[in-house]
PDB file of N, CA and C in Angstrom:
ATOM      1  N   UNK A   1      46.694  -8.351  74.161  1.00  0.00           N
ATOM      2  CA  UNK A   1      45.837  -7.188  74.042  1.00  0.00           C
ATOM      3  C   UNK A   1      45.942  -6.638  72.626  1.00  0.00           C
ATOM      4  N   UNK A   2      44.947  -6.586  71.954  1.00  0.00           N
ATOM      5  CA  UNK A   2      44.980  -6.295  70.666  1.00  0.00           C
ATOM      6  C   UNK A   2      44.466  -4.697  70.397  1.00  0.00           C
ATOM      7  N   UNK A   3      45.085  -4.002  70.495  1.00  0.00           N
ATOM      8  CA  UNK A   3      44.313  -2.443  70.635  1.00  0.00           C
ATOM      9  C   UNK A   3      44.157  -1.795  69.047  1.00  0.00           C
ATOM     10  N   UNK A   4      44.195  -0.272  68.457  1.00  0.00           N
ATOM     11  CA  UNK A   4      44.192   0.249  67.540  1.00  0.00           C
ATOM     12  C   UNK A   4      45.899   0.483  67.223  1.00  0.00           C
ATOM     13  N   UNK A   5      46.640   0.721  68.171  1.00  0.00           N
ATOM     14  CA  UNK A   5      48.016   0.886  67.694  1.00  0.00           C
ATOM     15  C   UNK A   5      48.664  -0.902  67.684  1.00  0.00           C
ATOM     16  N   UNK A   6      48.281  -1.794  67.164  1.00  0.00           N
ATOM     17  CA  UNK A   6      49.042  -3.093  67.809  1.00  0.00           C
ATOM     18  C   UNK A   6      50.042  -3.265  66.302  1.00  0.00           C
ATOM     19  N   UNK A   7      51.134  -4.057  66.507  1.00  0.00           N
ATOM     20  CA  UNK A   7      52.004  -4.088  65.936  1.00  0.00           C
ATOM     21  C   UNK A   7      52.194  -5.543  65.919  1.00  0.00           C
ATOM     22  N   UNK A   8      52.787  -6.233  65.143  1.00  0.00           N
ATOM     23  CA  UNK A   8      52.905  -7.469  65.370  1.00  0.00           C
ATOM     24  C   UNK A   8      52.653  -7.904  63.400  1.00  0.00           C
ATOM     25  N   UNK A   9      53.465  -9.550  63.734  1.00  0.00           N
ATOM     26  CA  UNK A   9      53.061 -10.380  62.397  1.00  0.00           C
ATOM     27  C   UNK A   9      51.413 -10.068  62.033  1.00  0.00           C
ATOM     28  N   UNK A  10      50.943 -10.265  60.737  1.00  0.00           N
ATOM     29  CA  UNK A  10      50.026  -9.900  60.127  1.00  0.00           C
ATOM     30  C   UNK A  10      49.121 -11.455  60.593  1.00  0.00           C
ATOM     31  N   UNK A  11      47.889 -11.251  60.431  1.00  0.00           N
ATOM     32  CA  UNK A  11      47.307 -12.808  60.987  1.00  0.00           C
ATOM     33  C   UNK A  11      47.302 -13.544  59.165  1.00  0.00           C
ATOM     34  N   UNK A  12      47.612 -14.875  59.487  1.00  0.00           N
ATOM     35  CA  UNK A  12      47.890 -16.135  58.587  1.00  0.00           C
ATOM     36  C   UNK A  12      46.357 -15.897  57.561  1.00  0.00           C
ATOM     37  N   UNK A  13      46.649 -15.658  56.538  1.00  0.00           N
ATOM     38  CA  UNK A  13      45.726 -16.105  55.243  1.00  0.00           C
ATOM     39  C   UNK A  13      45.739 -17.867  54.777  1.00  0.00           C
ATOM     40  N   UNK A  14      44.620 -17.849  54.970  1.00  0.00           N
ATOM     41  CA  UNK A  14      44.658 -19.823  53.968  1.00  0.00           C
ATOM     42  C   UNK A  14      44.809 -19.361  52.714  1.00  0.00           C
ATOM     43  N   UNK A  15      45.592 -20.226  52.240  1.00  0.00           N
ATOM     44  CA  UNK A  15      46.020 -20.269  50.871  1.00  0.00           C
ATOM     45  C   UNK A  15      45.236 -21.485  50.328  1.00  0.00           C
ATOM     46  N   UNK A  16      44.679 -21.112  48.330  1.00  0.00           N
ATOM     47  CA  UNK A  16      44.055 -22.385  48.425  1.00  0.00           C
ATOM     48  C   UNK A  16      44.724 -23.884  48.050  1.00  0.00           C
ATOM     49  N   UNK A  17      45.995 -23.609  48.349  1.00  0.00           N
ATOM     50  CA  UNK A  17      46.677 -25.267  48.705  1.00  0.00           C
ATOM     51  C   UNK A  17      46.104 -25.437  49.936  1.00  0.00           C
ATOM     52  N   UNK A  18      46.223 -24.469  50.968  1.00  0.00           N
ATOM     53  CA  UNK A  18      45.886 -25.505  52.478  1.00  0.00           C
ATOM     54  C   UNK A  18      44.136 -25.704  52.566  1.00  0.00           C
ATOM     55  N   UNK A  19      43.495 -25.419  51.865  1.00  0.00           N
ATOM     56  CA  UNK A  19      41.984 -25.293  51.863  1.00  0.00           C
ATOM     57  C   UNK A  19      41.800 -27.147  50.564  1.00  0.00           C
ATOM     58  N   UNK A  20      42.699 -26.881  49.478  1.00  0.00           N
ATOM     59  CA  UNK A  20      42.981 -28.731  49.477  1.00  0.00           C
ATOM     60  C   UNK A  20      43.427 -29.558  50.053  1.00  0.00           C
ATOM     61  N   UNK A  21      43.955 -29.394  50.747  1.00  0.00           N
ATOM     62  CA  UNK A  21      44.867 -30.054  51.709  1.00  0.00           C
ATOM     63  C   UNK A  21      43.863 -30.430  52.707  1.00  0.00           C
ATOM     64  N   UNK A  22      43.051 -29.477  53.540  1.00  0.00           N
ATOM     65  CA  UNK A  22      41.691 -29.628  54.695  1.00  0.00           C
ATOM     66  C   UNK A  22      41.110 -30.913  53.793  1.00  0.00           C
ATOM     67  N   UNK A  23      40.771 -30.641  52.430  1.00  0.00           N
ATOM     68  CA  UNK A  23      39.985 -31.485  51.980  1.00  0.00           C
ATOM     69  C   UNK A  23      40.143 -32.740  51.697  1.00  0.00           C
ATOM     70  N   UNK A  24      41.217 -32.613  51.356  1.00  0.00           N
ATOM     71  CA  UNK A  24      42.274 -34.023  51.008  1.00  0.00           C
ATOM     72  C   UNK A  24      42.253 -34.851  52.144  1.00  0.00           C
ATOM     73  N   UNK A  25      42.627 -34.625  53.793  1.00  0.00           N
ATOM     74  CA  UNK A  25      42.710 -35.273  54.941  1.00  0.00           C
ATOM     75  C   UNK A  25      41.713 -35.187  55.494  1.00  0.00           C
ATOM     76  N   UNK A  26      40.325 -34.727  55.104  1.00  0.00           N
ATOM     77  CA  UNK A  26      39.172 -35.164  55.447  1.00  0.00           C
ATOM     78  C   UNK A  26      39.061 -34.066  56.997  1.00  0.00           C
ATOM     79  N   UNK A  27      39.634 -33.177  56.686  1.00  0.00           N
ATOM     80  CA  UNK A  27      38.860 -31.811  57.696  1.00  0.00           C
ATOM     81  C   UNK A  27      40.163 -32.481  59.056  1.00  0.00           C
ATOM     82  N   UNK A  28      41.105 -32.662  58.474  1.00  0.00           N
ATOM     83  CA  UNK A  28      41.833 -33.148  59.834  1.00  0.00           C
ATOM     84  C   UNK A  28      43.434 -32.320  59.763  1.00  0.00           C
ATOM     85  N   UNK A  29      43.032 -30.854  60.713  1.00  0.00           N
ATOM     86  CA  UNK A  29      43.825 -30.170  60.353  1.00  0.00           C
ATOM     87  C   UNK A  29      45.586 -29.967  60.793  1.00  0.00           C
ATOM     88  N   UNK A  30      45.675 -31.348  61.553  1.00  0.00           N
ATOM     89  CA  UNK A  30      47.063 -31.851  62.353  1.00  0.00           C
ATOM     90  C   UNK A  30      47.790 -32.304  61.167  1.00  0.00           C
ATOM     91  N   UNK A  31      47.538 -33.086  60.401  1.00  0.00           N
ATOM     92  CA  UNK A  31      47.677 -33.907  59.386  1.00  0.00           C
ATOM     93  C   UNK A  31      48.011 -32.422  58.159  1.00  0.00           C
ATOM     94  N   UNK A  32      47.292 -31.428  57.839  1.00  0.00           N
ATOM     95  CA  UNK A  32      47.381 -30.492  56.881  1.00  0.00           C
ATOM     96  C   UNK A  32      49.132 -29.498  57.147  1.00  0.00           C
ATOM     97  N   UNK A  33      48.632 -29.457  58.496  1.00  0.00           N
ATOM     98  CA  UNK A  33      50.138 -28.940  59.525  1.00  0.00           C
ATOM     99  C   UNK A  33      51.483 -29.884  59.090  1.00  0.00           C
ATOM    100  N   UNK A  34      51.445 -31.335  59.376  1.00  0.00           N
ATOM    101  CA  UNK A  34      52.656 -31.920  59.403  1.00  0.00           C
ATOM    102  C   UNK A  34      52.595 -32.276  57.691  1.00  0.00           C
ATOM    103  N   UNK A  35      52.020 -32.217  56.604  1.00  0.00           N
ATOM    104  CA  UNK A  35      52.399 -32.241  55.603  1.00  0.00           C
ATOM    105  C   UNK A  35      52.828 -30.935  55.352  1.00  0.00           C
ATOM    106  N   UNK A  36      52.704 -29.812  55.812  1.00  0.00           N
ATOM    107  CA  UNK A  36      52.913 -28.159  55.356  1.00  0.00           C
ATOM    108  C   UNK A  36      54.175 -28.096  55.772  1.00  0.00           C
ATOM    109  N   UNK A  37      54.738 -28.728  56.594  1.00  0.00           N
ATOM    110  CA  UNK A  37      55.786 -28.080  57.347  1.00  0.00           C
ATOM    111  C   UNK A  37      56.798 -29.027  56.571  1.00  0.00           C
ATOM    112  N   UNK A  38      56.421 -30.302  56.118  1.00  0.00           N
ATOM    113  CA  UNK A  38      57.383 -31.591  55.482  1.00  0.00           C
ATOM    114  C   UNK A  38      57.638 -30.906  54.251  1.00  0.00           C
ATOM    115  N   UNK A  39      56.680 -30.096  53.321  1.00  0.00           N
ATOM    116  CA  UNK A  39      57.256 -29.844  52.338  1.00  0.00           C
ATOM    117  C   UNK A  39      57.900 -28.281  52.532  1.00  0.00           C
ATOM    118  N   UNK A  40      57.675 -27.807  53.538  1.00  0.00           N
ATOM    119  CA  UNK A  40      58.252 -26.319  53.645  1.00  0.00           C
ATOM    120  C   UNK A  40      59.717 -26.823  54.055  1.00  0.00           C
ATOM    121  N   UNK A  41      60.289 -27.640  54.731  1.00  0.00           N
ATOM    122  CA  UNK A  41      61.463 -28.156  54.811  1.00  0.00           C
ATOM    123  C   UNK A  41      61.936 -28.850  54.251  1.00  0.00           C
ATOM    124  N   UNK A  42      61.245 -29.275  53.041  1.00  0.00           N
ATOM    125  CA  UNK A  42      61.849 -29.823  51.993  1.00  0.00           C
ATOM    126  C   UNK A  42      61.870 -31.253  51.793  1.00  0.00           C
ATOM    127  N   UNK A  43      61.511 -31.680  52.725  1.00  0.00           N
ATOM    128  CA  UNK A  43      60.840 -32.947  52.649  1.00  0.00           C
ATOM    129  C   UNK A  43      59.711 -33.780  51.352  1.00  0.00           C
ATOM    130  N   UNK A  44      60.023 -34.911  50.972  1.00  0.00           N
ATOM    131  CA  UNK A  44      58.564 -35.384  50.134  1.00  0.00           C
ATOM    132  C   UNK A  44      57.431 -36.284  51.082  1.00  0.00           C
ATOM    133  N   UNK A  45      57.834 -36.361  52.198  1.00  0.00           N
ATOM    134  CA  UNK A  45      57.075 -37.294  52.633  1.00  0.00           C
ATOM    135  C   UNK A  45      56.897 -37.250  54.412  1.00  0.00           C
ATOM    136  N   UNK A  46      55.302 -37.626  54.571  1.00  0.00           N
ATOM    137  CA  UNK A  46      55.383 -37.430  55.723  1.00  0.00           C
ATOM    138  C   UNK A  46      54.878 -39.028  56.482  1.00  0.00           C
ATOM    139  N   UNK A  47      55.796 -39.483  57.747  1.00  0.00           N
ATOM    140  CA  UNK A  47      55.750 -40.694  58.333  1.00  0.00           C
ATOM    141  C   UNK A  47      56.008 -41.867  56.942  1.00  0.00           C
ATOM    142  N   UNK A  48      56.918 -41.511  56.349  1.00  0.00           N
ATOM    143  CA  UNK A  48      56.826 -42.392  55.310  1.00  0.00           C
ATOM    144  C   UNK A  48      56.106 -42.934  54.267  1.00  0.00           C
ATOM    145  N   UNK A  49      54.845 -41.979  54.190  1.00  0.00           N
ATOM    146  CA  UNK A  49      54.316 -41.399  52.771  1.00  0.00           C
ATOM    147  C   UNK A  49      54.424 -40.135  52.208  1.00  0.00           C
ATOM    148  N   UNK A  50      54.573 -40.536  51.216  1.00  0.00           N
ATOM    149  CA  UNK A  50      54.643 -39.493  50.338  1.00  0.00           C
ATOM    150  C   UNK A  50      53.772 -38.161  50.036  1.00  0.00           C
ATOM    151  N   UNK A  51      54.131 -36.917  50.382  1.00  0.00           N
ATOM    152  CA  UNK A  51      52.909 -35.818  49.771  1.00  0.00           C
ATOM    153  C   UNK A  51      52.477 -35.956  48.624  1.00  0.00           C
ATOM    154  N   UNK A  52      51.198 -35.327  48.554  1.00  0.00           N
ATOM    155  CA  UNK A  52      51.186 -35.546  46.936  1.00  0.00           C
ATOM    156  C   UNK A  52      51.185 -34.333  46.177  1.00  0.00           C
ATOM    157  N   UNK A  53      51.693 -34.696  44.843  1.00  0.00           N
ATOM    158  CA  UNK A  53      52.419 -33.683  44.233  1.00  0.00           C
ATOM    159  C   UNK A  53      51.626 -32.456  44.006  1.00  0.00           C
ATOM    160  N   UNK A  54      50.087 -32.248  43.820  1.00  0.00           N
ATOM    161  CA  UNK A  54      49.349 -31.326  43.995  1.00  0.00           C
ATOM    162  C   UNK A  54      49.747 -30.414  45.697  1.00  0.00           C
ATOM    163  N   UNK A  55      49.616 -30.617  46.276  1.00  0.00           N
ATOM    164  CA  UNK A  55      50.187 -30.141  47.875  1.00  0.00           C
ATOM    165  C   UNK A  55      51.540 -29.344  47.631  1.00  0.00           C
ATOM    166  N   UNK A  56      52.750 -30.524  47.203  1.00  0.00           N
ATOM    167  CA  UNK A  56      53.499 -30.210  46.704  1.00  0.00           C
ATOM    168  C   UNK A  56      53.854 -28.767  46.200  1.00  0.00           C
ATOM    169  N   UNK A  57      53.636 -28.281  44.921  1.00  0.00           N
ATOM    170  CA  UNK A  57      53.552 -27.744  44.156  1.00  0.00           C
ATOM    171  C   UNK A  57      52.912 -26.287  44.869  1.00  0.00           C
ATOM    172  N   UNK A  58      52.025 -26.550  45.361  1.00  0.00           N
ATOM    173  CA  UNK A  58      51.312 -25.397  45.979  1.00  0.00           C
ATOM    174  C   UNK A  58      52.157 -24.736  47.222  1.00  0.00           C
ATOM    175  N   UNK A  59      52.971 -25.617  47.961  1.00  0.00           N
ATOM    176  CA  UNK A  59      53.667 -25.139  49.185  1.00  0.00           C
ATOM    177  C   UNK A  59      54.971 -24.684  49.279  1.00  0.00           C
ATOM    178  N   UNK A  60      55.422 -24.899  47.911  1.00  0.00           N
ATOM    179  CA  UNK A  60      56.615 -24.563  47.588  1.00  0.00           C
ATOM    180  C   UNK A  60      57.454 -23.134  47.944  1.00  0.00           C
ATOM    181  N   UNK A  61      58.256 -23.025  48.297  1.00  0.00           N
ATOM    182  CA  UNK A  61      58.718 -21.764  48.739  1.00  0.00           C
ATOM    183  C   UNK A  61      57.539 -21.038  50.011  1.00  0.00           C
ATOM    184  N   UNK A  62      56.596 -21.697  50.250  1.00  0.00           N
ATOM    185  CA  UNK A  62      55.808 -20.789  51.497  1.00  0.00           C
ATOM    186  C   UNK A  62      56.601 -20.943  52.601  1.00  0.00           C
ATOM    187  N   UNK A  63      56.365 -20.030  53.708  1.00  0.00           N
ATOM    188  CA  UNK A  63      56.496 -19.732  55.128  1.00  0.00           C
ATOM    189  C   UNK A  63      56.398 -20.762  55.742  1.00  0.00           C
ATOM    190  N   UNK A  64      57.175 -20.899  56.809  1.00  0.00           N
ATOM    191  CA  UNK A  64      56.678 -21.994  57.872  1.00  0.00           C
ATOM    192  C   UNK A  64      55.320 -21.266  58.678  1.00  0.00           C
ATOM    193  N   UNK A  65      54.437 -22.021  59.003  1.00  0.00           N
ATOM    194  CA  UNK A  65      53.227 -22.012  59.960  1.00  0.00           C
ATOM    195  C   UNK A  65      52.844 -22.560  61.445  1.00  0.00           C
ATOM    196  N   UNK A  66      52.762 -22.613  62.259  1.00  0.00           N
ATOM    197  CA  UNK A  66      52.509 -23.064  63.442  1.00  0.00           C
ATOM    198  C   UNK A  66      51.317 -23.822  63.287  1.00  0.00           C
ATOM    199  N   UNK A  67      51.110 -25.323  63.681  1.00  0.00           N
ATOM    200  CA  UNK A  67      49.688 -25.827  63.587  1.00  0.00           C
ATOM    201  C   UNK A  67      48.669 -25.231  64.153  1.00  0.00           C
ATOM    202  N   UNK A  68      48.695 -24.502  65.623  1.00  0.00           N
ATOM    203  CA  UNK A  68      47.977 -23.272  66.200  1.00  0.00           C
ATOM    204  C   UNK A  68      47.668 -22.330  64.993  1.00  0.00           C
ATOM    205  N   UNK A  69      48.414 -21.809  64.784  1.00  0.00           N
ATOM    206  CA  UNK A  69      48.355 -20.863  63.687  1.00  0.00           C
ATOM    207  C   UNK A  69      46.978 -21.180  62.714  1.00  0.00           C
ATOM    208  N   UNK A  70      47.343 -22.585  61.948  1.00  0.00           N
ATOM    209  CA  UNK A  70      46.720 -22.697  61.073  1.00  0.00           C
ATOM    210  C   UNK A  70      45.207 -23.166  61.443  1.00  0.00           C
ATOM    211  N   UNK A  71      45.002 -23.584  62.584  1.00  0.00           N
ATOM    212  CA  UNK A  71      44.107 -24.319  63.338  1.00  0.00           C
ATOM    213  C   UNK A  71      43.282 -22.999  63.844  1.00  0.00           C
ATOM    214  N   UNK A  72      43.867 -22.063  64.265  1.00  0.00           N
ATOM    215  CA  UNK A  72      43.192 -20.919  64.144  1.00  0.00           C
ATOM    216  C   UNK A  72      42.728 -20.351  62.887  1.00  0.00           C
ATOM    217  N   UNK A  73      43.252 -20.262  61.854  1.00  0.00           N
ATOM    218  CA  UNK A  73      42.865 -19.630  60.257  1.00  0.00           C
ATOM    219  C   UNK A  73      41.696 -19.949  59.679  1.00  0.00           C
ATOM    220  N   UNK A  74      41.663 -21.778  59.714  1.00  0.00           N
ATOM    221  CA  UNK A  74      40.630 -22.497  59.469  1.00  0.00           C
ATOM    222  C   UNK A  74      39.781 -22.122  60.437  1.00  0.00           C
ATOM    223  N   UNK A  75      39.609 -22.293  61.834  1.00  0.00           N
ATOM    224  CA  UNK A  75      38.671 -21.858  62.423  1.00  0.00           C
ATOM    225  C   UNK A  75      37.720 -20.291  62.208  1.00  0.00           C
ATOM    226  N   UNK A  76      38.573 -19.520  61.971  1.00  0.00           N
ATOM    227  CA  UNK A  76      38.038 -18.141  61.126  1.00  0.00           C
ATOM    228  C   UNK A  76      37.615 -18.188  59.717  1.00  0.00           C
ATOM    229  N   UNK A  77      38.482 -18.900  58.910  1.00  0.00           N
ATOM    230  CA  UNK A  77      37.761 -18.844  57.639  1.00  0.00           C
ATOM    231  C   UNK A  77      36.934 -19.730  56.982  1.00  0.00           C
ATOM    232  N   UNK A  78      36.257 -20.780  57.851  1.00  0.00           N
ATOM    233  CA  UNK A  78      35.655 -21.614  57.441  1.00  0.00           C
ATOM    234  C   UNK A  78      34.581 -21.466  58.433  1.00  0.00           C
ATOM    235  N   UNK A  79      33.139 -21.662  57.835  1.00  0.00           N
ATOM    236  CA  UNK A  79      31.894 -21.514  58.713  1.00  0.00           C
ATOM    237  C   UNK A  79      31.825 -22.991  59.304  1.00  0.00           C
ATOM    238  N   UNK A  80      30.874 -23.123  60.363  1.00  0.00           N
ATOM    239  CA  UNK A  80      31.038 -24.356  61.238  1.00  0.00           C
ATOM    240  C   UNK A  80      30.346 -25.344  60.041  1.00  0.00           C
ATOM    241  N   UNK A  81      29.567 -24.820  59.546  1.00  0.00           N
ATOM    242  CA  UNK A  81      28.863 -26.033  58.298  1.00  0.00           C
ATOM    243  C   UNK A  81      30.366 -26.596  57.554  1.00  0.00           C
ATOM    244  N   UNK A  82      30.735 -26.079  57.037  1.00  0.00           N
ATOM    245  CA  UNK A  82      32.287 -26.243  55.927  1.00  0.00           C
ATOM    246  C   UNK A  82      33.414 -27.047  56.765  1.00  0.00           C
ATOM    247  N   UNK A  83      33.332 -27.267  58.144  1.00  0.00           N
ATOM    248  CA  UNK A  83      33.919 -27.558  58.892  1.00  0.00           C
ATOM    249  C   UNK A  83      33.642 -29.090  58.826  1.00  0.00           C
ATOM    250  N   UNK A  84      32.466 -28.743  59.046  1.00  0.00           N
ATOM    251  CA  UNK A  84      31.561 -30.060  59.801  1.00  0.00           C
ATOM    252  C   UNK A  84      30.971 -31.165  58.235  1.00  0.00           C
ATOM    253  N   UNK A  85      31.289 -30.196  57.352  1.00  0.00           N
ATOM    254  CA  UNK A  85      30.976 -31.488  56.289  1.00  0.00           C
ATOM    255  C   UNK A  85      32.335 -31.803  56.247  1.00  0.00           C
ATOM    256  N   UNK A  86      33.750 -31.443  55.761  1.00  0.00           N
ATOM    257  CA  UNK A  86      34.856 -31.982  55.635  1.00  0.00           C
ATOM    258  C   UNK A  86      35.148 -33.189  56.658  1.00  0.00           C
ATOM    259  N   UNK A  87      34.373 -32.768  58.238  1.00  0.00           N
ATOM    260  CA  UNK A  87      34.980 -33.858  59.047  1.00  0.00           C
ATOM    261  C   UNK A  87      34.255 -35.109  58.425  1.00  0.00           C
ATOM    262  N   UNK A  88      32.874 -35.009  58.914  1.00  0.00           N
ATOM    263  CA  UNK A  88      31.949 -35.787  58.714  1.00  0.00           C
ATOM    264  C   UNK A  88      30.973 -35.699  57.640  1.00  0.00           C
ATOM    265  N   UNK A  89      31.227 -35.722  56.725  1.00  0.00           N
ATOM    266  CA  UNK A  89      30.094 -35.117  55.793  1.00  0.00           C
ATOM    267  C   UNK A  89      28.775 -34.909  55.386  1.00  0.00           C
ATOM    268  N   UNK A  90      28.056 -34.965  54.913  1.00  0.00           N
ATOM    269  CA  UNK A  90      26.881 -34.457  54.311  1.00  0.00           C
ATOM    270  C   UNK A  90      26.312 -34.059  55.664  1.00  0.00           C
ATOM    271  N   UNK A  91      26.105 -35.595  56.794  1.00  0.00           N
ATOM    272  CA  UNK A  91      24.739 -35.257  57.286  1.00  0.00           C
ATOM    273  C   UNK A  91      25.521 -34.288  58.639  1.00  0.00           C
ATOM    274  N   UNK A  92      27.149 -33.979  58.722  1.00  0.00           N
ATOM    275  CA  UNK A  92      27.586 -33.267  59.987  1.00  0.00           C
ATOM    276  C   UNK A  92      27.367 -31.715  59.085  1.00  0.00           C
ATOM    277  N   UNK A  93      27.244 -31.647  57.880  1.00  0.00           N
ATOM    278  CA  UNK A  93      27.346 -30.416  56.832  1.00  0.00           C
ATOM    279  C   UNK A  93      25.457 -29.778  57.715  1.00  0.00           C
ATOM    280  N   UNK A  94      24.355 -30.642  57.343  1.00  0.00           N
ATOM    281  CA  UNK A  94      23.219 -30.475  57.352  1.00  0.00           C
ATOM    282  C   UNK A  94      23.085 -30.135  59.281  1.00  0.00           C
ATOM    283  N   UNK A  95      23.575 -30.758  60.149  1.00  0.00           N
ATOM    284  CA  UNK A  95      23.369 -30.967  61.542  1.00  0.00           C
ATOM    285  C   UNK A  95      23.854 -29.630  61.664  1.00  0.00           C
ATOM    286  N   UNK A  96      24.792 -28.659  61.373  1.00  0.00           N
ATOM    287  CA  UNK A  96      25.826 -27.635  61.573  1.00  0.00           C
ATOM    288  C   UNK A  96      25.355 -26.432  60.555  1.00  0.00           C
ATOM    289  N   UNK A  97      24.182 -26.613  60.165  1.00  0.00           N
ATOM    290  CA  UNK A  97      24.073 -25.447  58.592  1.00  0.00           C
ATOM    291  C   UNK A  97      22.576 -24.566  59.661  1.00  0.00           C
ATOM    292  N   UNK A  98      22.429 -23.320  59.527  1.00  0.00           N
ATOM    293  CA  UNK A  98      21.468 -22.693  59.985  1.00  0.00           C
ATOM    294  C   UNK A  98      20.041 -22.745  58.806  1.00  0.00           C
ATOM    295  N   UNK A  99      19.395 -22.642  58.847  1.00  0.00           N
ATOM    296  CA  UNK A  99      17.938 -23.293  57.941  1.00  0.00           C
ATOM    297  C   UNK A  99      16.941 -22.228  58.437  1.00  0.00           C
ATOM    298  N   UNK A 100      16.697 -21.944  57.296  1.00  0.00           N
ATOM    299  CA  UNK A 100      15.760 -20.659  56.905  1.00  0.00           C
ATOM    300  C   UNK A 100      15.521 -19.524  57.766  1.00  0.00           C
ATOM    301  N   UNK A 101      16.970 -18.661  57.811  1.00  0.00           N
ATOM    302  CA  UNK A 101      16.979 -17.867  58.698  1.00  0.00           C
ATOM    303  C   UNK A 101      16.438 -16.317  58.410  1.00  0.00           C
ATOM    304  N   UNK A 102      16.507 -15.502  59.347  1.00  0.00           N
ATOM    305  CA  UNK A 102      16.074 -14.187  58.801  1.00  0.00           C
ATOM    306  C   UNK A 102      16.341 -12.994  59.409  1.00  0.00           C
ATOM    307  N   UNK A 103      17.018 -12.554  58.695  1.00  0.00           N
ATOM    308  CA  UNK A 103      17.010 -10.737  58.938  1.00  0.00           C
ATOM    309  C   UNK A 103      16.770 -10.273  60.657  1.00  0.00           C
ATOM    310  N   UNK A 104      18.187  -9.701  60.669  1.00  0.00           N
ATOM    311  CA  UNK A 104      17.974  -9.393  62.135  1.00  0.00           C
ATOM    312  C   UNK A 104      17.209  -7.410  61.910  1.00  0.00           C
ATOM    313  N   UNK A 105      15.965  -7.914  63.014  1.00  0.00           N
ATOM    314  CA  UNK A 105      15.431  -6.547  63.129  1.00  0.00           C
ATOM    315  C   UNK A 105      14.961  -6.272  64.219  1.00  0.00           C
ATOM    316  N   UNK A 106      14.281  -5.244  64.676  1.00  0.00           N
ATOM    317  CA  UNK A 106      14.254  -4.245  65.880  1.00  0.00           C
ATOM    318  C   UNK A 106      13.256  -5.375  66.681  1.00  0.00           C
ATOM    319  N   UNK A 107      13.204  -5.513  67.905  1.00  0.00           N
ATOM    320  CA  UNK A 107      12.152  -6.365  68.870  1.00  0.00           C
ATOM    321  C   UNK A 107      11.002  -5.912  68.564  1.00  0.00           C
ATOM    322  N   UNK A 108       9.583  -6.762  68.255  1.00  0.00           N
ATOM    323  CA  UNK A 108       8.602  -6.467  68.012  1.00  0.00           C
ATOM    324  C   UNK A 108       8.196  -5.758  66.902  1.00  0.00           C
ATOM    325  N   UNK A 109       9.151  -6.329  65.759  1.00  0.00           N
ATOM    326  CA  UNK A 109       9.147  -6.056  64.334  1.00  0.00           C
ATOM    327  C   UNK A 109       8.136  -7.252  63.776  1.00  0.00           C
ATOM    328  N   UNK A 110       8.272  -8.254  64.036  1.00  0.00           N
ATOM    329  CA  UNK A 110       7.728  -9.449  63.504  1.00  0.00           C
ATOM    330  C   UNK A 110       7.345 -10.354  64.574  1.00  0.00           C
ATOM    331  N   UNK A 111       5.819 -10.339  64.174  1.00  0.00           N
ATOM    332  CA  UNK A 111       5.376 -11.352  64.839  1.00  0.00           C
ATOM    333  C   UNK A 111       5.011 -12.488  63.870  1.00  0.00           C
ATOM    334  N   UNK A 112       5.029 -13.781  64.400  1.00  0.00           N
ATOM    335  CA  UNK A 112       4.268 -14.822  64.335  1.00  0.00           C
ATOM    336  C   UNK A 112       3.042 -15.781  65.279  1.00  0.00           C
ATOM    337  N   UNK A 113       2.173 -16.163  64.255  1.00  0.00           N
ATOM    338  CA  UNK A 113       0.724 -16.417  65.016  1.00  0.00           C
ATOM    339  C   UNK A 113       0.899 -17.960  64.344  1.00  0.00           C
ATOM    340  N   UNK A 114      -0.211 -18.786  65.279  1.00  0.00           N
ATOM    341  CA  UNK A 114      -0.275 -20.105  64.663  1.00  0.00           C
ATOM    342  C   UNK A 114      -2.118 -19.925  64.621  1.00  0.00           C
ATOM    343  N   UNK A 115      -2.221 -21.159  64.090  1.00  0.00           N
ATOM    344  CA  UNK A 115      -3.680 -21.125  63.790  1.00  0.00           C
ATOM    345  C   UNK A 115      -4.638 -21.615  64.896  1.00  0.00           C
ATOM    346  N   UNK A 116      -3.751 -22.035  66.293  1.00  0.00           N
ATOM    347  CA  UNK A 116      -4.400 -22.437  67.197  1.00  0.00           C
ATOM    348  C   UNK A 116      -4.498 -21.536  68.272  1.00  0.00           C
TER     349      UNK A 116
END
């Protein structure tokens, strides 16, 4: 229950290492998790590759994260288009993008007529 008095940890900001990282593993945010947590524990490598040193560098000294956590963050801070091109790109970017939208206004503000 999330009310006006709620108390609790602050909700997770993406940082833009983990927003390279989305990009780097191709929108595959399990993979962004178990490299975050390999180098937050100090680890260089995850399943026996190596992070790379850009990742690296960026995660250094951060917080540990919950893959929930972060799987939620991305889901909030990324629109379903941004989502959907990282997985699949261009044409999941275009399938997922809203196209020529408009202005929300009062019912029976705007009409449209066709010529038939």
């Amino acid at each position: 229950m999330a009310g006006p008095g709620r108390t609790g940890p602050a909700r997770y900001a993406l940082t833009a290492t983990d927003r390279e990282a989305f990009a780097y593993f191709r929108g595959n945010i399990a993979a962004v998790a178990r490299a975050r947590a390999a180098v937050v524990a100090g680890l260089g490598q995850v399943a026996g590759a190596p992070v790379p040193a850009f990742l690296v560098q960026g995660w250094t000294g951060a917080s540990a994260v919950t893959p929930r956590t972060l799987q939620r963050a991305f889901e909030r801070d990324l629109t379903p288009a941004e989502l959907a091109a990282w997985c699949t790109g261009e044409k999941g970017r275009r399938a997922a993008s809203v196209y020529l939208t408009r202005p929300v206004t009062g019912r029976n503000v705007v009409w449209e007529l066709d010529h038939k």
